[in-house]
Protein backbone atom coordinates (compact mmCIF):
# COMPACT_ATOMS: atom_id res chain seq x y z
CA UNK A 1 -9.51 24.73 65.15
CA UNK A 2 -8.94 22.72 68.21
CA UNK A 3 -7.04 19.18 68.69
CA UNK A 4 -3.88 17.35 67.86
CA UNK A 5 -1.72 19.99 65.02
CA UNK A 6 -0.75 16.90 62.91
CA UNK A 7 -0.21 16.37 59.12
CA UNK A 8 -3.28 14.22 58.46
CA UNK A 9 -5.36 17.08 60.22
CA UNK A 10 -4.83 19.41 57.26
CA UNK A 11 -4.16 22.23 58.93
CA UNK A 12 -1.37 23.30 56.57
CA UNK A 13 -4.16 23.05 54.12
CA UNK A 14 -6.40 25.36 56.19
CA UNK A 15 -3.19 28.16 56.41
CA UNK A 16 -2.42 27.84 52.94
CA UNK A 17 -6.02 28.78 52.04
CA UNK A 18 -5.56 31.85 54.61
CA UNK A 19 -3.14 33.77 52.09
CA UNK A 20 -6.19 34.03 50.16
CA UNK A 21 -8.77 34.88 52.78
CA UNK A 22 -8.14 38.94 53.29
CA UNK A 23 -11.54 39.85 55.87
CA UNK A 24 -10.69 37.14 58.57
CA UNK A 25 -8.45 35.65 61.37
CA UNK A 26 -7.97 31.87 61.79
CA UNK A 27 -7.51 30.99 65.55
CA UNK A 28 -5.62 27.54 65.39
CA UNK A 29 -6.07 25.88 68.73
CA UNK A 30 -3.64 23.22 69.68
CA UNK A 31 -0.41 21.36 70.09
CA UNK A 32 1.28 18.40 68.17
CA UNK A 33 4.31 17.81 66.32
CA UNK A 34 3.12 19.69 62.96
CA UNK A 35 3.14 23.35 65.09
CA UNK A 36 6.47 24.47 64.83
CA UNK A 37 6.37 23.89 60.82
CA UNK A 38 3.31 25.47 60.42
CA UNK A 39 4.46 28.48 62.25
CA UNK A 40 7.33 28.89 60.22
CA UNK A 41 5.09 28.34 57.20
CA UNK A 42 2.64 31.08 58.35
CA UNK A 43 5.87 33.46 59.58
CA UNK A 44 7.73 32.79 56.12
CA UNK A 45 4.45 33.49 54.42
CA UNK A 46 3.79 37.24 56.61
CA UNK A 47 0.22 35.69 57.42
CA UNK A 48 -0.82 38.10 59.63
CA UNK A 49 -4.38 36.62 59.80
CA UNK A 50 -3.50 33.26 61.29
CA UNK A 51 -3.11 33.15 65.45
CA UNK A 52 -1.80 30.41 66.82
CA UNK A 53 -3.14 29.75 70.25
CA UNK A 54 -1.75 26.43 71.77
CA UNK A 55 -3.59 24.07 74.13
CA UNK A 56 -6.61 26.04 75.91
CA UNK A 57 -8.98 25.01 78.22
CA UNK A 58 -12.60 23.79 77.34
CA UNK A 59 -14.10 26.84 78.57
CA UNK A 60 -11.67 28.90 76.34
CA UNK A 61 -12.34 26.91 73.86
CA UNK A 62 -16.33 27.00 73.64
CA UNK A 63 -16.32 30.77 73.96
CA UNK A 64 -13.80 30.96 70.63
CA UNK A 65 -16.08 28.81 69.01
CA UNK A 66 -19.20 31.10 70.37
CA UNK A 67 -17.72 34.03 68.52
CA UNK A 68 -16.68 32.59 65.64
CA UNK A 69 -18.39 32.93 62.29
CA UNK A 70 -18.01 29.06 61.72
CA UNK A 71 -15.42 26.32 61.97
CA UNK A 72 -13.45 24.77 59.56
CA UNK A 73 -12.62 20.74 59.91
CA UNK A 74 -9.57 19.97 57.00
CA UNK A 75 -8.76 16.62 57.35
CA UNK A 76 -6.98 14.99 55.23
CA UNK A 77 -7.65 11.45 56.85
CA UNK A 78 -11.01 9.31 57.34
CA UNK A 79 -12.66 10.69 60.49
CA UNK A 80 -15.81 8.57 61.30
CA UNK A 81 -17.49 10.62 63.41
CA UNK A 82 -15.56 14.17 64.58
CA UNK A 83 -17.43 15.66 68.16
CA UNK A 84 -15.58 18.76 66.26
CA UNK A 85 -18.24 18.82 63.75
CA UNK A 86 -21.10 18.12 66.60
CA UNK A 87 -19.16 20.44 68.88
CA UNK A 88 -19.75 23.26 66.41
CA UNK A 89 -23.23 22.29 65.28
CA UNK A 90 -24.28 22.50 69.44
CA UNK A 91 -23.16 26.13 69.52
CA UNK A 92 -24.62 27.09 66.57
CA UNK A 93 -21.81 27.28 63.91
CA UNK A 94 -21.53 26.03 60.49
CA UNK A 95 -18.68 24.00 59.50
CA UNK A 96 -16.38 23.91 56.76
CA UNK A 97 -15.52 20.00 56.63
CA UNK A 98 -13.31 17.69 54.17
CA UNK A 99 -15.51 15.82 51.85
CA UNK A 100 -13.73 12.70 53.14
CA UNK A 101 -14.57 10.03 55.87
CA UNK A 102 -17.67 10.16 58.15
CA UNK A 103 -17.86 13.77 57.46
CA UNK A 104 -19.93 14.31 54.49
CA UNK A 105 -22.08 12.68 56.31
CA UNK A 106 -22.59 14.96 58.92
CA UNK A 107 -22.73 18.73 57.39
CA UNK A 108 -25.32 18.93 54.49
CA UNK A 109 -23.45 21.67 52.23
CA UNK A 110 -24.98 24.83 52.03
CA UNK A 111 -27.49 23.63 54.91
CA UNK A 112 -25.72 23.45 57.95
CA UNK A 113 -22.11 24.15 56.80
CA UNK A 114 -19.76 23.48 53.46
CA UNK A 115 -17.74 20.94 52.16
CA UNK A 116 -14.76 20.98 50.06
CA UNK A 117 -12.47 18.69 48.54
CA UNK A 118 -9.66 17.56 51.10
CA UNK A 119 -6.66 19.19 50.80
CA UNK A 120 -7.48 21.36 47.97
CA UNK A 121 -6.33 24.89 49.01
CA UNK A 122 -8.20 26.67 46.37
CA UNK A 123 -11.35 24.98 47.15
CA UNK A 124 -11.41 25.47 50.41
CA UNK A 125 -10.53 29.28 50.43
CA UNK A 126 -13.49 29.57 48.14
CA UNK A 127 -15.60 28.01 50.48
CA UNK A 128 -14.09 29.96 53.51
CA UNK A 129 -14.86 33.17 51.44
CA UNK A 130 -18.17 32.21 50.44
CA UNK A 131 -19.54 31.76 53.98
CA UNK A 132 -17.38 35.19 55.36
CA UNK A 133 -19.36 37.00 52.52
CA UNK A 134 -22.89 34.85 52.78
CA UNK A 135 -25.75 36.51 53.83
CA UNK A 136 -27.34 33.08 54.65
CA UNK A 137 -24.58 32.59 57.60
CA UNK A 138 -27.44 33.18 60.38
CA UNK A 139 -29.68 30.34 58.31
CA UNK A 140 -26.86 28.12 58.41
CA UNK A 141 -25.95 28.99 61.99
CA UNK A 142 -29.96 27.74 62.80
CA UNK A 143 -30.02 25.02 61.34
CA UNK A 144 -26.62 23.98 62.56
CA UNK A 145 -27.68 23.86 65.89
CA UNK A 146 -31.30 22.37 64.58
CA UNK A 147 -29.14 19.24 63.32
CA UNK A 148 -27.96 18.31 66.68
CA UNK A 149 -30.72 18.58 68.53
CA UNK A 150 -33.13 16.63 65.78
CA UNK A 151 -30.28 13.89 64.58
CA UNK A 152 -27.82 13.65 67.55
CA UNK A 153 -29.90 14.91 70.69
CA UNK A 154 -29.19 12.24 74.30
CA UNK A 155 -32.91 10.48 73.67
CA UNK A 156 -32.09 9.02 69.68
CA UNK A 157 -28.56 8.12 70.98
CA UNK A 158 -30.24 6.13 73.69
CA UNK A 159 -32.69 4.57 71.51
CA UNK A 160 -30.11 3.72 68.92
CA UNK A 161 -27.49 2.17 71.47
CA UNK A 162 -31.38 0.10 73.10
CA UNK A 163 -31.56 -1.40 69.33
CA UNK A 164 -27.96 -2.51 68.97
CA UNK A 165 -28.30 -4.33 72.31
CA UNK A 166 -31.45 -5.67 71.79
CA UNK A 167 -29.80 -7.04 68.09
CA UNK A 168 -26.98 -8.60 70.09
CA UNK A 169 -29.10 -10.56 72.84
């Protein structure tokens, strides 16, 4: 997980679920004003499976995603479009995502990633289970990476942002 450690993130969501994920580490990357409490959460809890990590640098932070399993987007709040979710897709990882916002409308469950309902613990340790246990991961992982280059490669972008001009002039 990578960005701003804030409530409407849902990343206490995403910890809570970790006291019932038992195969697994969750690297939280970031800073905000949510980290102390959720440290104390995970420290009161003796979640010995969730690493917080701080602020690292891009590099850093493409080569946790490399060797990762998948990614896990909890908001709790209506993202439009997260670059988390494309992020992931680019280097070939699913993602588990909120069904809330814009980003249903990126992962197509059991496709290229999961959704669960936001900020429903139980839910989304099923989901995080499912995919550590899924023998379909390296499908998923495919067409992950298949979804960005097909739906959000540089030439449609540039074709879509042509026909909004053109519709404006």
């Amino acid at each position: 997980m990578h960005g701003r450690l804030e409530k409407h993130k849902g990343i206490k969501t995403l910890i809570a679920a970790m006291k019932y994920v038992g195969t697994s580490k969750l690297y939280v990357v970031g800073e905000g004003s949510y980290r102390n409490m959720l440290e104390r959460y995970s420290e009161k809890n003796n979640m010995k499976n969730v690493v917080f990590l701080g602020f690292v640098a891009r590099k850093r932070l493409i080569e946790l995603i490399r060797y990762s399993l998948f990614t896990v987007l909890p908001s709790e709040w209506y993202e439009n479009c997260p670059m988390a979710v494309l992020e992931s897709f680019a280097l070939g990882k699913p993602v588990i995502g909120a069904n809330i916002g814009g980003i249903p409308d990126l992962i197509d469950s059991g496709s290229n990633g999961m959704l669960f309902n936001s900020g429903d613990v139980d839910d989304l340790a099923e989901k995080i289970n499912y995919l550590l246990n899924n023998k379909n991961l390296v499908v998923m992982s495919r067409n992950a990476r298949k979804t960005v280059e097909k739906k959000y490669n540089e030439n449609i972008h540039y074709e879509k942002l042509v026909e909004v001009y053109k519709k404006l002039l």
